[in-house]
Protein backbone atom coordinates (compact mmCIF):
# COMPACT_ATOMS: atom_id res chain seq x y z
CA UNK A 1 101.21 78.07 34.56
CA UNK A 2 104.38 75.60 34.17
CA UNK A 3 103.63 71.94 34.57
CA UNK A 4 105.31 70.93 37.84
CA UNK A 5 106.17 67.72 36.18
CA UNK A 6 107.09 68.12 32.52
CA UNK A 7 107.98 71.88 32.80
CA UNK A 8 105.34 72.41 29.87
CA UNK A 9 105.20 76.17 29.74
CA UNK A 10 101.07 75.88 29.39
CA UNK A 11 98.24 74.32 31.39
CA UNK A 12 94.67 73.88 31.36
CA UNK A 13 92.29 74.66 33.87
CA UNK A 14 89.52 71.98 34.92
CA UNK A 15 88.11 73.04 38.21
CA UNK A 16 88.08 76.38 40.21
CA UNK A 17 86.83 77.34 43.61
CA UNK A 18 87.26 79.55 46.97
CA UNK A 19 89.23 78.31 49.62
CA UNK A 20 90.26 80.37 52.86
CA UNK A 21 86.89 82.07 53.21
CA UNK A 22 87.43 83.41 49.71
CA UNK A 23 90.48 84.75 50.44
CA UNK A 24 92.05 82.36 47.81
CA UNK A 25 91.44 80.52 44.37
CA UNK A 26 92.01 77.18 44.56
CA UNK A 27 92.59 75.81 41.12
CA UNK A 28 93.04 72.11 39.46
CA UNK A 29 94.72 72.12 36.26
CA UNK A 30 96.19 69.52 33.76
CA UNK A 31 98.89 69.76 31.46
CA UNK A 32 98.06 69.18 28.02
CA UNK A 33 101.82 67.46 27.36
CA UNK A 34 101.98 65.14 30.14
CA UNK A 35 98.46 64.91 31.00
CA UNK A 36 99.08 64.64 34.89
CA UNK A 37 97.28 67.14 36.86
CA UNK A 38 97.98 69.14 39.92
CA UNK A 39 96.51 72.04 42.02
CA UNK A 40 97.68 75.93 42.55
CA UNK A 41 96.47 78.10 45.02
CA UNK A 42 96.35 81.45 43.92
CA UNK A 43 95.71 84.22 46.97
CA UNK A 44 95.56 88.28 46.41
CA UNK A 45 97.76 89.99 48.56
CA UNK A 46 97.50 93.01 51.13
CA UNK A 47 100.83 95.20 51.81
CA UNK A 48 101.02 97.67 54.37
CA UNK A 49 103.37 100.73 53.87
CA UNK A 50 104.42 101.17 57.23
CA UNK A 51 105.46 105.32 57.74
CA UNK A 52 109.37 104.48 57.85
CA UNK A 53 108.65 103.55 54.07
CA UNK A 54 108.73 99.38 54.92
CA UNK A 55 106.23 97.33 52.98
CA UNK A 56 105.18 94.06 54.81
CA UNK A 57 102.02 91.94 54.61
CA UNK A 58 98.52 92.94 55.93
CA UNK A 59 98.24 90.56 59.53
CA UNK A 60 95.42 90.33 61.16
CA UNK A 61 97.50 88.67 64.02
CA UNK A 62 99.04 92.28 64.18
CA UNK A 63 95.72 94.03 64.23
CA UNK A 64 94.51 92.01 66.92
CA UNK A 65 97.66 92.60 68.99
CA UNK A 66 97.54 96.20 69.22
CA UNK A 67 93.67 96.51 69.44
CA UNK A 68 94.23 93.61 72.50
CA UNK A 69 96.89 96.19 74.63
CA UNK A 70 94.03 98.91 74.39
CA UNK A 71 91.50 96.21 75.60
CA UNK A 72 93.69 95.07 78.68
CA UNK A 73 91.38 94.64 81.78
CA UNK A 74 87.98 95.26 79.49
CA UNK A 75 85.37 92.64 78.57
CA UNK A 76 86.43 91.95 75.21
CA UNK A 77 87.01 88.44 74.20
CA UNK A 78 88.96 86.37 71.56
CA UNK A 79 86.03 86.04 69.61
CA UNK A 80 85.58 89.89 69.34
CA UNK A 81 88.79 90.80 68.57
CA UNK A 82 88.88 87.80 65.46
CA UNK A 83 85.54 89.57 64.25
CA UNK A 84 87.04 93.38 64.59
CA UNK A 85 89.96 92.19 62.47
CA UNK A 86 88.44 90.35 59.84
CA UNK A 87 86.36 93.22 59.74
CA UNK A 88 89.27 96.01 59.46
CA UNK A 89 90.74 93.53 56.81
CA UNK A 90 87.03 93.84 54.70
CA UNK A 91 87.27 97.55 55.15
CA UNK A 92 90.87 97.85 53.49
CA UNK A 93 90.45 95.14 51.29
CA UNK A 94 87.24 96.89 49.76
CA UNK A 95 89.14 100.08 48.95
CA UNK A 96 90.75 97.65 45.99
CA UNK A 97 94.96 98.44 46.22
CA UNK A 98 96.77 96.24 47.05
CA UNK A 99 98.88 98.45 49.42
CA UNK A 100 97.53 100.60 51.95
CA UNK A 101 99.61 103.02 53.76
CA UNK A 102 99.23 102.13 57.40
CA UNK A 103 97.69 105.37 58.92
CA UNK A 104 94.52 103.83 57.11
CA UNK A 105 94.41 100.52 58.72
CA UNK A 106 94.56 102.71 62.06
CA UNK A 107 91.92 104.42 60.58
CA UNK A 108 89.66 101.46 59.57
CA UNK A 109 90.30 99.90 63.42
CA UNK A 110 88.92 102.89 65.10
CA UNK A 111 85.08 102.81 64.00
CA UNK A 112 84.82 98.80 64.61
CA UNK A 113 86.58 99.63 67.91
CA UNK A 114 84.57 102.18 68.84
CA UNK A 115 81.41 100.32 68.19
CA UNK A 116 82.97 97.29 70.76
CA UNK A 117 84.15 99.25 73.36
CA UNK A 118 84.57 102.87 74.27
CA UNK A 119 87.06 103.09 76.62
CA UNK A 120 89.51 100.89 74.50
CA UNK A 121 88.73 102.77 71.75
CA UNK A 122 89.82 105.95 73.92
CA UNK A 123 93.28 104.22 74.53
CA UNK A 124 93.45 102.96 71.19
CA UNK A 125 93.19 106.67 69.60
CA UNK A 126 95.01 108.01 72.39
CA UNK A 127 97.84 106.72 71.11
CA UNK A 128 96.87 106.55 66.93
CA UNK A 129 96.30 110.23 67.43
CA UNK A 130 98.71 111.67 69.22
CA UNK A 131 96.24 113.03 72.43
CA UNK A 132 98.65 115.40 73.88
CA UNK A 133 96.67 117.10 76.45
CA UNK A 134 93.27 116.02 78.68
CA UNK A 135 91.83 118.64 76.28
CA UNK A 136 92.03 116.02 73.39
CA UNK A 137 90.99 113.18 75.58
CA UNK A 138 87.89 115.27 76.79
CA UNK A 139 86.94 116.47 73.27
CA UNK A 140 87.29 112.35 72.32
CA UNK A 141 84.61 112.17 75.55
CA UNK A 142 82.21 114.64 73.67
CA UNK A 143 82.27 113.48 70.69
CA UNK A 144 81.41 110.09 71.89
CA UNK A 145 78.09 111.22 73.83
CA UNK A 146 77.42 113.19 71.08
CA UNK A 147 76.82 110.33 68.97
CA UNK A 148 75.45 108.20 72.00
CA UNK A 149 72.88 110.33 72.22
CA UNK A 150 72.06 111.02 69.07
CA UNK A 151 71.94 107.48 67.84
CA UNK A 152 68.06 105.45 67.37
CA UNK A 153 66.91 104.12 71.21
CA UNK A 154 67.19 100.76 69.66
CA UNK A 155 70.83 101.21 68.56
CA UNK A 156 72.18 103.24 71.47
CA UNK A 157 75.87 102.27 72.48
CA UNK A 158 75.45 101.35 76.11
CA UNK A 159 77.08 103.19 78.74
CA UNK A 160 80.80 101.67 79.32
């Protein structure tokens, strides 16, 4: 790392810790020519690879927006939608690239989604998937009782 100052070519790490929720390295280093110190921030980065071949940045605003459209008019808060997209940004972080195409942060919204609401989850993959016909919308429906009622009594989904 360059000293900011001196334009040394080397520095020297002192100190080291998370900042952002661990999302970043916050770092205090001193130059061993000048001896002043300073601080770098040093933060992984997510990409998306949209389908039209675009890279851009992973956004959690952006996750939040779309899941919020297939929320409109259902009790879902601010709160929950924060949690489902720090959550969808854990899922694709954990698979360790740093780009994801984006059909897999679709697919890493749905099961949070699902688990918060089932009738904006039935929007949300409406849309994601394609549903052409009531016949994909009603084999959505089955699926989704099939796992209500097959899930423990004391994790059951409740009825939306």
């Amino acid at each position: 790392m360059r000293c900011p100052y001196c334009r040394h070519s080397d520095s020297r790490v002192v100190d080291s810790r998370e900042a952002n929720d661990g999302d970043a390295i916050r770092r205090r280093r001193s130059c061993p020519e000048c001896g002043r110190r300073f601080t770098t921030v040093e933060e992984t980065s997510l990409a998306v690879l949209k389908r039209c071949g675009v890279t851009e940045p992973f956004s959690r605003a952006k996750v939040i927006s779309g899941v919020r459209k297939a929320c409109q008019g259902r009790p879902v808060d601010e709160d929950a939608l924060a949690l489902l997209a720090q959550r969808v940004e854990e899922a694709v972080r954990g698979g360790g690239a740093a780009e994801v195409p984006a059909h897999e942060v679709g697919l890493a919204i749905l099961e949070p989604l699902r688990a918060l609401d089932e009738v904006a989850y039935l929007r949300f993959a409406s849309v994601y998937r394609g549903f052409e016909s009531l016949a994909d919308f009603e084999t959505e429906i089955t699926a989704l009782r099939a796992d209500r009622d097959s899930s423990p009594p004391g994790q059951r989904v409740p009825a939306s």
